[in-house]
C-alpha atoms as a PDB file:
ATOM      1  CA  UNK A   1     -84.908 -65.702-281.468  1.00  0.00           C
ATOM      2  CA  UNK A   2     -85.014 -67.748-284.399  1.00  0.00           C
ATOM      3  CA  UNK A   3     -82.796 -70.952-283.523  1.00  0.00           C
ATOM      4  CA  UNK A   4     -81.621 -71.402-287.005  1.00  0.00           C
ATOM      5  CA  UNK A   5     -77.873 -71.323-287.510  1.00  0.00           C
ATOM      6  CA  UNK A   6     -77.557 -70.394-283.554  1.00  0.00           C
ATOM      7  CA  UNK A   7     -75.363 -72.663-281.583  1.00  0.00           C
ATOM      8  CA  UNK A   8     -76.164 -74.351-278.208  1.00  0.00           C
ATOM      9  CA  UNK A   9     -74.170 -75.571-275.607  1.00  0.00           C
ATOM     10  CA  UNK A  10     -75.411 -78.063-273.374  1.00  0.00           C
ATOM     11  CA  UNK A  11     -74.420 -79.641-269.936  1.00  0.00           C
ATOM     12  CA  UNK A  12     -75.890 -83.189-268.569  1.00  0.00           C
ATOM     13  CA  UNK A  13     -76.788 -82.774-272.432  1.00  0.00           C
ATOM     14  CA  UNK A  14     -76.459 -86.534-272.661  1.00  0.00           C
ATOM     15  CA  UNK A  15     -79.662 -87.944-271.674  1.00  0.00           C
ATOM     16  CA  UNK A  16     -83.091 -86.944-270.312  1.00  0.00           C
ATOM     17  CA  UNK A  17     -84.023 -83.355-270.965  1.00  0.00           C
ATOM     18  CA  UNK A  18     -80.619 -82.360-272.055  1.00  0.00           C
ATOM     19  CA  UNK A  19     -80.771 -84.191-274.558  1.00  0.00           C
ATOM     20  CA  UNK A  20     -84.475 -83.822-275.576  1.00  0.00           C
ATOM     21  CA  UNK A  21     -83.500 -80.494-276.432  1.00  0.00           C
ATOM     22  CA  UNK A  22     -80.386 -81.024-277.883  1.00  0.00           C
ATOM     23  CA  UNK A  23     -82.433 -83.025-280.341  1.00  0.00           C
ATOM     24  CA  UNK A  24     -84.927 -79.751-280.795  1.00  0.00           C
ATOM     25  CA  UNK A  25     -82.629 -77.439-281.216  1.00  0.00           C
ATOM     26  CA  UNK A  26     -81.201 -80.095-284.209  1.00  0.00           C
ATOM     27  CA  UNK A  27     -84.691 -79.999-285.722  1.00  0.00           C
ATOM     28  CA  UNK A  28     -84.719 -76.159-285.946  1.00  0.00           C
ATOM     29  CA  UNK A  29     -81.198 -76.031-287.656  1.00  0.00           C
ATOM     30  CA  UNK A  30     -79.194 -74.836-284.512  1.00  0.00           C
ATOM     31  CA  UNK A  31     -75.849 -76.428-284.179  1.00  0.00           C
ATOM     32  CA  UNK A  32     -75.289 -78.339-280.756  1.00  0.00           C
ATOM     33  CA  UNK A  33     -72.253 -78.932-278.052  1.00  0.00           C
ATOM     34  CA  UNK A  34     -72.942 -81.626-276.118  1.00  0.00           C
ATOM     35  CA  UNK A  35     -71.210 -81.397-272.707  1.00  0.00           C
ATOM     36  CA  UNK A  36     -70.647 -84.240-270.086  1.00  0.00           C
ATOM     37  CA  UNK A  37     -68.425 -85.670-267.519  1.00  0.00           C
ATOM     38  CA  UNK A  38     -69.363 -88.961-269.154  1.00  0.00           C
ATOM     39  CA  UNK A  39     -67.263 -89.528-272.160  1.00  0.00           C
ATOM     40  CA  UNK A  40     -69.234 -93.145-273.430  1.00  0.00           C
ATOM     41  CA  UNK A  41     -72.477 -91.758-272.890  1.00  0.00           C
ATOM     42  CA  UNK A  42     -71.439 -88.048-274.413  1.00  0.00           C
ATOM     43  CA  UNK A  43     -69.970 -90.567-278.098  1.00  0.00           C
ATOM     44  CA  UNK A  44     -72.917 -92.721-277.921  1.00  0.00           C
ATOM     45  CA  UNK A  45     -75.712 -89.708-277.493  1.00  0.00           C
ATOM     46  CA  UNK A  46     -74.010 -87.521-280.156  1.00  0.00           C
ATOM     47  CA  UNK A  47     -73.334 -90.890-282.626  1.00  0.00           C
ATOM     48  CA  UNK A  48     -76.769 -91.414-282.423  1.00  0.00           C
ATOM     49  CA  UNK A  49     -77.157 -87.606-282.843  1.00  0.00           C
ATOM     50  CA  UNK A  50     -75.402 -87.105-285.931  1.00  0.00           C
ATOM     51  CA  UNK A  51     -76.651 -90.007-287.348  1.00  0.00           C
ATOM     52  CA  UNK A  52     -80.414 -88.261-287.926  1.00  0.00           C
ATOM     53  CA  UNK A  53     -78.504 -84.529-288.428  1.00  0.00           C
ATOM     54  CA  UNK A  54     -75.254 -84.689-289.972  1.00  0.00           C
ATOM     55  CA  UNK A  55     -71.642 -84.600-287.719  1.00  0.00           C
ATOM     56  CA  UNK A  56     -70.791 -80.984-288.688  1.00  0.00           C
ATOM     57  CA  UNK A  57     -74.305 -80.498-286.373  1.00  0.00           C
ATOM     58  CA  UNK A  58     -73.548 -81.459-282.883  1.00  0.00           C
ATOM     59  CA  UNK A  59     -70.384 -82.165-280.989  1.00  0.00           C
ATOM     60  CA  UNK A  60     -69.276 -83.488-277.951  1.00  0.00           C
ATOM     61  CA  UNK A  61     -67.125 -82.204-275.180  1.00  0.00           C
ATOM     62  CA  UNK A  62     -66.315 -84.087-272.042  1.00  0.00           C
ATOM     63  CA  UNK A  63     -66.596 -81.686-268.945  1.00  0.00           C
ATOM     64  CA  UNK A  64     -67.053 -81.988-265.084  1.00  0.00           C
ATOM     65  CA  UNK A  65     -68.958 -79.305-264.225  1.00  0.00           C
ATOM     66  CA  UNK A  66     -67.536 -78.755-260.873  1.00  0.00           C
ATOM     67  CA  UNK A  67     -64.023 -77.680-262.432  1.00  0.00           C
ATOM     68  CA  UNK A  68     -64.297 -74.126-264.051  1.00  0.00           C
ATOM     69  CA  UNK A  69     -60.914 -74.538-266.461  1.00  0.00           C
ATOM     70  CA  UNK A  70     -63.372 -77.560-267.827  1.00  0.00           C
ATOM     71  CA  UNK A  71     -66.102 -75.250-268.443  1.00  0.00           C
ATOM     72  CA  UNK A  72     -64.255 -72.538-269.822  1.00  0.00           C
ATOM     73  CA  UNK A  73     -62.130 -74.950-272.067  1.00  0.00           C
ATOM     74  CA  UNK A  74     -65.743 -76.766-273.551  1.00  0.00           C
ATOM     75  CA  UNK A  75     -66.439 -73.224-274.203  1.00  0.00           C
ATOM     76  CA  UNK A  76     -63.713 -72.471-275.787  1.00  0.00           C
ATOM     77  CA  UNK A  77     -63.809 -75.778-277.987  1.00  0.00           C
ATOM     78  CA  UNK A  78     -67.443 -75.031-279.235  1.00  0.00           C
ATOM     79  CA  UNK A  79     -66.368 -71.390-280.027  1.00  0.00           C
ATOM     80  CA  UNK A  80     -63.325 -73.278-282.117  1.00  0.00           C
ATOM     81  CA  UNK A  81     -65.908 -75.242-283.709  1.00  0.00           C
ATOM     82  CA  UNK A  82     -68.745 -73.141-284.594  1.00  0.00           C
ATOM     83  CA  UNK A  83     -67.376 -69.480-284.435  1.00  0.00           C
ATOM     84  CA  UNK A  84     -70.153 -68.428-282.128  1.00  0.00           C
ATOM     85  CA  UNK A  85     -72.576 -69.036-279.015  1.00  0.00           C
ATOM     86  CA  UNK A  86     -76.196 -67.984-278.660  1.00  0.00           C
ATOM     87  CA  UNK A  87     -77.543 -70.726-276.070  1.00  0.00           C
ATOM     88  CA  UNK A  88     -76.174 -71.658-273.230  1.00  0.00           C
ATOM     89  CA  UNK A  89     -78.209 -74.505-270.713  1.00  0.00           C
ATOM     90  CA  UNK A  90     -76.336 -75.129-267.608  1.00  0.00           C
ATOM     91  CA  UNK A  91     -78.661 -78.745-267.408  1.00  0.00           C
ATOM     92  CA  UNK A  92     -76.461 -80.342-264.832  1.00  0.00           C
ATOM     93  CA  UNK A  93     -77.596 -82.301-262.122  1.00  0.00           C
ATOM     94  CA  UNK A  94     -77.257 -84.797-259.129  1.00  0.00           C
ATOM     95  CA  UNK A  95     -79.360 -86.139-256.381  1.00  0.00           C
ATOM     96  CA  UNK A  96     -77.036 -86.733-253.438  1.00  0.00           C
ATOM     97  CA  UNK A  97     -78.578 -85.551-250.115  1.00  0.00           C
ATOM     98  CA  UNK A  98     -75.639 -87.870-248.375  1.00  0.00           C
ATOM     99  CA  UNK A  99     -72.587 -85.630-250.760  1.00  0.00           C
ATOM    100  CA  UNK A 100     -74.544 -82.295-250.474  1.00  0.00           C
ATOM    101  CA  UNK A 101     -71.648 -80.423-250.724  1.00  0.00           C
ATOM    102  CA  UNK A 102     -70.835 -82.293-254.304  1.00  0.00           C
ATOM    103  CA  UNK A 103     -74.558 -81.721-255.095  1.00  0.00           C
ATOM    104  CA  UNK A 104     -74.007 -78.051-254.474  1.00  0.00           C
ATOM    105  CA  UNK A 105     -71.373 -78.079-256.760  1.00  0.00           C
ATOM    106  CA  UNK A 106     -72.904 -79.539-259.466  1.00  0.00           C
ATOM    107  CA  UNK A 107     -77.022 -78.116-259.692  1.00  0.00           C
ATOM    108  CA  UNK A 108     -76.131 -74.613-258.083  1.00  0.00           C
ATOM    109  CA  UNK A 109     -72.340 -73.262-258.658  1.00  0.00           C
ATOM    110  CA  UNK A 110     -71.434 -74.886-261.720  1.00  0.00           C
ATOM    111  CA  UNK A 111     -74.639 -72.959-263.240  1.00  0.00           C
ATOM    112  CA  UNK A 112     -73.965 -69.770-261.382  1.00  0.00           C
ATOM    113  CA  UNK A 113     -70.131 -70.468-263.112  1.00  0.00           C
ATOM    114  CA  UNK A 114     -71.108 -71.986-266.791  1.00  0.00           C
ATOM    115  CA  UNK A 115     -73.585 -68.229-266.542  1.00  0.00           C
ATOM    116  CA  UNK A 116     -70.758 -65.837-265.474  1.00  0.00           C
ATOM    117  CA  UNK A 117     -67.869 -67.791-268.291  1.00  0.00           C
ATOM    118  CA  UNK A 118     -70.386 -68.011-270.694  1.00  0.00           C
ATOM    119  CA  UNK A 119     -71.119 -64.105-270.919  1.00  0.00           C
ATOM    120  CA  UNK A 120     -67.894 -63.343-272.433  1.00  0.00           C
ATOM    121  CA  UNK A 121     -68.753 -65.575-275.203  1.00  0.00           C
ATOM    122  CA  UNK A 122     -72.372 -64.155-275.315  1.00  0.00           C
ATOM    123  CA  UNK A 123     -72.035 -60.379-274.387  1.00  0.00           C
ATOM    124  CA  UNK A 124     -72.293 -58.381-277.965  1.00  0.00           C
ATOM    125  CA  UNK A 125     -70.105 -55.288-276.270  1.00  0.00           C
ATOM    126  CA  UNK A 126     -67.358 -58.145-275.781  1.00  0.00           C
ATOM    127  CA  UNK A 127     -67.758 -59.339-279.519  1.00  0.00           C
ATOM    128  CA  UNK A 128     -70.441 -62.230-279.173  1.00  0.00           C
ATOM    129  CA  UNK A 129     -74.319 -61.794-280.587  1.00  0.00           C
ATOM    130  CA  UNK A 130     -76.041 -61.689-277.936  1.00  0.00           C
ATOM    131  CA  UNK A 131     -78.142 -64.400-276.868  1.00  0.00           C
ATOM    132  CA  UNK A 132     -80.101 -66.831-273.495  1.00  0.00           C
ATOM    133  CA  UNK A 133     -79.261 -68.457-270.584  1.00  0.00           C
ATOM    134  CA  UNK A 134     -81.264 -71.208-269.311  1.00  0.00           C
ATOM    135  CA  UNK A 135     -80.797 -72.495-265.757  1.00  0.00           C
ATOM    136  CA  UNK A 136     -82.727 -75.487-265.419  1.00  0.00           C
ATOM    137  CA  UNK A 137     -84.708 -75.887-261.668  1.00  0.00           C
ATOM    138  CA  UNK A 138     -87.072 -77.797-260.341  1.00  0.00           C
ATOM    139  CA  UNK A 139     -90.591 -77.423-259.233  1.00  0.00           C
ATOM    140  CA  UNK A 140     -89.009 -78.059-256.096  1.00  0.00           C
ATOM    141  CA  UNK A 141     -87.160 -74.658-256.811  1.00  0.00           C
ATOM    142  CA  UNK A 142     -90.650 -73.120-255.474  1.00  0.00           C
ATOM    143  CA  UNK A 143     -91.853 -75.364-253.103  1.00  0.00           C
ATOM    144  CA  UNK A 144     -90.551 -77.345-249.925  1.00  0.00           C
ATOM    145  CA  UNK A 145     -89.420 -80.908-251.080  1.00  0.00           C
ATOM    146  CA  UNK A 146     -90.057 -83.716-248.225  1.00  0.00           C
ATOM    147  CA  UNK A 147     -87.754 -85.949-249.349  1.00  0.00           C
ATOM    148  CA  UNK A 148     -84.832 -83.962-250.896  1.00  0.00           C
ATOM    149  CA  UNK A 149     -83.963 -80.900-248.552  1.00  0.00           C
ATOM    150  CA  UNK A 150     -80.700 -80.178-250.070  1.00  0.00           C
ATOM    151  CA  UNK A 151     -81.523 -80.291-253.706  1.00  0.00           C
ATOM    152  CA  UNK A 152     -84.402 -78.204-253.101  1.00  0.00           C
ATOM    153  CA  UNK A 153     -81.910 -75.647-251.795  1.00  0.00           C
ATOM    154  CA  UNK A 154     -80.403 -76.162-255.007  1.00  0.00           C
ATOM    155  CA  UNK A 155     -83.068 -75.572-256.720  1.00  0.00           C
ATOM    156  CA  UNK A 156     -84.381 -72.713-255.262  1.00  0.00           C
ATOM    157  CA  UNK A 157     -80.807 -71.144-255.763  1.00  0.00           C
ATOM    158  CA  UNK A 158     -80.756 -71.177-259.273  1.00  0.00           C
ATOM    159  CA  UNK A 159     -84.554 -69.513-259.158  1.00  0.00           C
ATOM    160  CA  UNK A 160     -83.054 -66.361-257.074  1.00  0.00           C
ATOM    161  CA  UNK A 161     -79.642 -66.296-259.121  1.00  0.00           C
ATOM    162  CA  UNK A 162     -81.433 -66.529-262.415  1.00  0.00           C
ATOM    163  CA  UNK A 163     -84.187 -64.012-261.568  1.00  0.00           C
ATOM    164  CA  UNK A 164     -81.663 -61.618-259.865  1.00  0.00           C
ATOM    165  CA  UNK A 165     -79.267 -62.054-262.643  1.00  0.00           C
ATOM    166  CA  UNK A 166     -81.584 -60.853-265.322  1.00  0.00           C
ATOM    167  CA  UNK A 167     -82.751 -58.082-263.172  1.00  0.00           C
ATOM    168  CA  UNK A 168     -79.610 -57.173-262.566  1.00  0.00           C
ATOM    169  CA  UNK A 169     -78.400 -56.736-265.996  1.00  0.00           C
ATOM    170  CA  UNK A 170     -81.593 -55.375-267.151  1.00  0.00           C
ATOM    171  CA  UNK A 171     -80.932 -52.112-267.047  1.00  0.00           C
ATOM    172  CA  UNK A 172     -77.999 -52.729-269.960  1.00  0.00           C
ATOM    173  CA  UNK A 173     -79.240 -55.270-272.266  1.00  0.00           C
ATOM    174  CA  UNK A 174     -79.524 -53.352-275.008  1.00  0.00           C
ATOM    175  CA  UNK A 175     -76.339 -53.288-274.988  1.00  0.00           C
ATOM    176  CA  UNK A 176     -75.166 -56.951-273.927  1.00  0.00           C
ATOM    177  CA  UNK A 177     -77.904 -58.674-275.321  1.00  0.00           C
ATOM    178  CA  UNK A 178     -78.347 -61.720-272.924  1.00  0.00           C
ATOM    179  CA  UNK A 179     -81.284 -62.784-271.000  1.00  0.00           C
ATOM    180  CA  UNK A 180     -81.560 -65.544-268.105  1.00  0.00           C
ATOM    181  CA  UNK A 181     -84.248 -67.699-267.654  1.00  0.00           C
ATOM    182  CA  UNK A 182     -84.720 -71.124-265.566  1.00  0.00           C
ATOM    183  CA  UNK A 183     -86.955 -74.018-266.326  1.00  0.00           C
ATOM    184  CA  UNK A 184     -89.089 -75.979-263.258  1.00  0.00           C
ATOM    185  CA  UNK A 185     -90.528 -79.026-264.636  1.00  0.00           C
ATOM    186  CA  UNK A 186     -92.689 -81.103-261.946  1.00  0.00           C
ATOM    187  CA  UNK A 187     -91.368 -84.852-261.641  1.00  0.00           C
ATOM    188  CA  UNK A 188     -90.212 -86.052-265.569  1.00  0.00           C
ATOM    189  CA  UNK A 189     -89.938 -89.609-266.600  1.00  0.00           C
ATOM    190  CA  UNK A 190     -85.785 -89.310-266.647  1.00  0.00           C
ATOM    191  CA  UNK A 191     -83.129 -91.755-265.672  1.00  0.00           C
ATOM    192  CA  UNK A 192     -82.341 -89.746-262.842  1.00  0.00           C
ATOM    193  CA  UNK A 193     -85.837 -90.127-262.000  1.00  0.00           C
ATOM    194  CA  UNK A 194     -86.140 -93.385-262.590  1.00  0.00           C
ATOM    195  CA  UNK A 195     -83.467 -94.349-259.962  1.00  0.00           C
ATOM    196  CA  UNK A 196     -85.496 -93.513-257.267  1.00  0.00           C
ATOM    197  CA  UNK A 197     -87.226 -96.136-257.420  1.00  0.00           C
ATOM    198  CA  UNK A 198     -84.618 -98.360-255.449  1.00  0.00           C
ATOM    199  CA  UNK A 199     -84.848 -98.083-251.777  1.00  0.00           C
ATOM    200  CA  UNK A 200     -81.120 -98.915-251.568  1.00  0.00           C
ATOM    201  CA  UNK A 201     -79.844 -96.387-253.644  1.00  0.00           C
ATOM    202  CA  UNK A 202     -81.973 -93.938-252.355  1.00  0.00           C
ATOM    203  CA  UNK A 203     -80.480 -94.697-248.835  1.00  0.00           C
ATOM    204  CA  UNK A 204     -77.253 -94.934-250.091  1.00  0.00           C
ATOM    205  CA  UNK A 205     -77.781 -91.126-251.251  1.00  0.00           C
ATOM    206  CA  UNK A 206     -78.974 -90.210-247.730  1.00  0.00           C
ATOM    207  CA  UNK A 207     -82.463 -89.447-249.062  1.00  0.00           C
ATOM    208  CA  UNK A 208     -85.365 -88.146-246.994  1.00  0.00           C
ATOM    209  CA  UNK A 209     -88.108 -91.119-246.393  1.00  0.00           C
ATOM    210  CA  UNK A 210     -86.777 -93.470-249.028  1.00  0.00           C
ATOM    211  CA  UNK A 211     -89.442 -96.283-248.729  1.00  0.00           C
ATOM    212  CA  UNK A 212     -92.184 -93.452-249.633  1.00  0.00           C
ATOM    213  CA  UNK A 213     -90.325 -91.652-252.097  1.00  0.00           C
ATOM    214  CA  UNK A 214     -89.918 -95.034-253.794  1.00  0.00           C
ATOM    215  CA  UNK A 215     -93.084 -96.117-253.779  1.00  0.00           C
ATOM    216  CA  UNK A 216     -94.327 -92.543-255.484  1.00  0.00           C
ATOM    217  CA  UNK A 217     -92.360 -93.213-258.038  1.00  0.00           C
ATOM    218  CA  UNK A 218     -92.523 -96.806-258.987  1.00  0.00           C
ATOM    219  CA  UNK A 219     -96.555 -96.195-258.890  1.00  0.00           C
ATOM    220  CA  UNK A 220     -96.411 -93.169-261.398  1.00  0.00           C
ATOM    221  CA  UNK A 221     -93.907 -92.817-263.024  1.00  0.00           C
ATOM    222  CA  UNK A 222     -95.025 -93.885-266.488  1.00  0.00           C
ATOM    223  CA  UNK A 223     -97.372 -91.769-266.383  1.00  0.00           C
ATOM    224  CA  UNK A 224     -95.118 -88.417-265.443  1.00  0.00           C
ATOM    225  CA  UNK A 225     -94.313 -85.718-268.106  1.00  0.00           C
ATOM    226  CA  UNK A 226     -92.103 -86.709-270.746  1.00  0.00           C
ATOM    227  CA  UNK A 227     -88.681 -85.248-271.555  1.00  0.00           C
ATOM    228  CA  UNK A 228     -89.905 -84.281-274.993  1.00  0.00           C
ATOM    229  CA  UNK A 229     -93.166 -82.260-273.387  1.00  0.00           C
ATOM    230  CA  UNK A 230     -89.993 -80.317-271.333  1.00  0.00           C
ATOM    231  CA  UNK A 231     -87.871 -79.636-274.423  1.00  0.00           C
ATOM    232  CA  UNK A 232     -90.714 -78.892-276.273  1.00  0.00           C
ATOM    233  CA  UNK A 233     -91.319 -75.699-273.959  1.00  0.00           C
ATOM    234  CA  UNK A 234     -87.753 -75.153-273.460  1.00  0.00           C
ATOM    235  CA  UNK A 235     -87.410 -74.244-277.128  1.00  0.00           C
ATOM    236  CA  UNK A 236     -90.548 -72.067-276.783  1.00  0.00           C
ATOM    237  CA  UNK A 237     -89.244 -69.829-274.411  1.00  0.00           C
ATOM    238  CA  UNK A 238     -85.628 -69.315-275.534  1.00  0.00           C
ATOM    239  CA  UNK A 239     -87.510 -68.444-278.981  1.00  0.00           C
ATOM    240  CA  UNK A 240     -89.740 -66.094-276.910  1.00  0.00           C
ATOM    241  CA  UNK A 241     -87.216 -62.809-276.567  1.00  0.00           C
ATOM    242  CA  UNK A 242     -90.321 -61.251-274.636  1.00  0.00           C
ATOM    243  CA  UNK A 243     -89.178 -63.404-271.490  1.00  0.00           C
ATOM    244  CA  UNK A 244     -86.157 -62.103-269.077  1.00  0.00           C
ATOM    245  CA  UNK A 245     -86.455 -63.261-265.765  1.00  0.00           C
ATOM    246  CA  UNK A 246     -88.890 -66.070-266.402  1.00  0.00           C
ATOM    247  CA  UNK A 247     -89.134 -68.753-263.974  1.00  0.00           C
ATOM    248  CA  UNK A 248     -91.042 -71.135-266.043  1.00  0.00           C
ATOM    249  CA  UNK A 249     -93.179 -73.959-264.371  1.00  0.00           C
ATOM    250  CA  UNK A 250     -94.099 -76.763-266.229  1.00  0.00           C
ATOM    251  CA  UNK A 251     -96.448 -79.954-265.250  1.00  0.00           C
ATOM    252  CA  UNK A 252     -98.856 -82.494-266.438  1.00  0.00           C
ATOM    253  CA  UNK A 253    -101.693 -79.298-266.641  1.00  0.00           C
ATOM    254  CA  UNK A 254     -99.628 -77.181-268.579  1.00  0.00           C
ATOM    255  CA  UNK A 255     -97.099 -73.987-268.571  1.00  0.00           C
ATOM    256  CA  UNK A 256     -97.126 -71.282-266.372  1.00  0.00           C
ATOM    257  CA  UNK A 257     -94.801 -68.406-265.212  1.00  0.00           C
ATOM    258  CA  UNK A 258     -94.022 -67.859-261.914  1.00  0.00           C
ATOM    259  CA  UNK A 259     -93.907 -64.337-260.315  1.00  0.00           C
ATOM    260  CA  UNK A 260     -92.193 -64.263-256.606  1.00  0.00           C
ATOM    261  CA  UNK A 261     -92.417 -60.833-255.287  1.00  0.00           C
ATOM    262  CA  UNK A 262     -89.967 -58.020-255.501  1.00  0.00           C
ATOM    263  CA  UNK A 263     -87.584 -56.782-253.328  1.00  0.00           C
ATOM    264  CA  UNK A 264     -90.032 -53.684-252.467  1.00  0.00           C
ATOM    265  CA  UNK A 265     -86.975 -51.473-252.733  1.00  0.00           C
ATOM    266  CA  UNK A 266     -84.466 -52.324-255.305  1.00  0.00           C
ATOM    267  CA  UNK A 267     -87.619 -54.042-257.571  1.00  0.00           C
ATOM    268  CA  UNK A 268     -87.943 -50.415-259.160  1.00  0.00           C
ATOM    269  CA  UNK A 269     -84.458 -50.018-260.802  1.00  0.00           C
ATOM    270  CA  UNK A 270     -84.496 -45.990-260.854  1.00  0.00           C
ATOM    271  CA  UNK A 271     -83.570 -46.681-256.950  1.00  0.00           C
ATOM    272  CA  UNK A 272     -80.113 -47.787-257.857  1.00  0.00           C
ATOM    273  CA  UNK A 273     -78.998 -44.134-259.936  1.00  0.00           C
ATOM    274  CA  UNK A 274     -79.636 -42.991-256.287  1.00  0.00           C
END
């Protein structure tokens, strides 16, 4: 896909990766939607935006993520905007083991729901161009997390729905045009991040071994992955229309793709004419 003159749509898009590759997709001439429940942070990032890209560029749309008429209606606002949507990033997250039912709502179903809206927009048999969905993860999407049980369910959800989703539709994307991927980036040096390094607000969250998770992070996390090494890759593989299905892990040694096995039934999709 060449980004140029495509339009993305991003939510958490106001800081840390979201907005590291709201910023890329800027540099390659896409056009961006900025989405957030945070209205002062959603002015200030796409101010700050515009100011390097021009204001016709990138807009912003206040959303919470756990109300679907909000995420149809920024949908429908970028579409009133720009005329079309090729990218959608469903980038939203918490870390709340204490509200797990909030953090539930916001990493796993607001993705599953900003992915089943957003084909309408997308599908080219329902008018729209075809284009990718990105579901971002976690490295603890494919591994046990200590510290953060919940969110590692989370995580781990939006592997399977991704993965399943573009299997799923496979079989018909010639005709629909859409493919699903998900991003699992090992620990990044985010705000969200970054606030684990206070024992008190980790407790207050109802996080797993606080005191150790603290002290991981406070001791490395200058040195983590950067948000721009992240959205660097992220605008690799939503260029690369090779990848369907990806789960893409990224860390400090560099990108792989990760291959969990088939269902040993359904996996070969000549099964499902039976």
């Amino acid at each position: 896909m060449n980004l140029k003159d495509k339009v993305g749509f991003i939510t958490g898009g106001v800081s840390g990766i979201g907005y590291a590759t709201a910023e890329l997709l800027l540099q390659h001439g896409a056009k961006v939607a900025v989405i957030d429940v945070n209205s002062e942070a959603g002015r200030t990032a796409v101010s700050n935006l515009a100011v390097k890209y021009g204001e016709a560029n990138v807009i912003f749309v206040k959303c919470d993520v756990t109300e679907d008429g909000d995420i149809e209606e920024a949908f429908k606002q970028t579409i009133a905007k720009y005329g079309r949507l090729d990218v959608i990033m469903n980038n939203a997250g918490i870390l709340n083991e204490s509200n797990y039912k909030l953090m539930i709502s916001v990493n796993l179903t607001a993705a599953i729901t900003g992915t089943m809206l957003g084909m309408k927009y997308l599908r080219k048999d329902q008018g729209g161009n075809g284009g990718v969905i990105l579901n971002m993860s976690s490295i603890s999407g494919l591994k046990p997390s200590l510290c953060l049980p919940a969110y590692a369910a989370t995580k781990h959800g939006i592997v399977g729905y991704t993965r399943s989703m573009a299997n799923s539709m496979a079989a018909d994307i010639n005709v629909h045009g859409v493919r699903f991927n998900c991003v699992c980036p090992e620990f990044t040096d985010t705000p969200m991040v970054r606030s684990l390094e206070s024992v008190d607000s980790l407790n207050r969250r109802g996080i797993h071994h606080a005191q150790a998770l603290s002290n991981y992070v406070s001791e490395n996390v200058d040195g983590m992955i950067k948000v721009s090494y992240i959205a660097d890759n992220i605008i690799k593989l939503l260029a690369d229309e090779t990848k369907n299905g990806a789960a893409m892990l990224i860390t400090s040694k560099g990108v792989a793709f990760i291959d969990p096995p088939e269902h040993p039934y359904f996996s070969d999709r000549a099964n499902l004419k039976r």
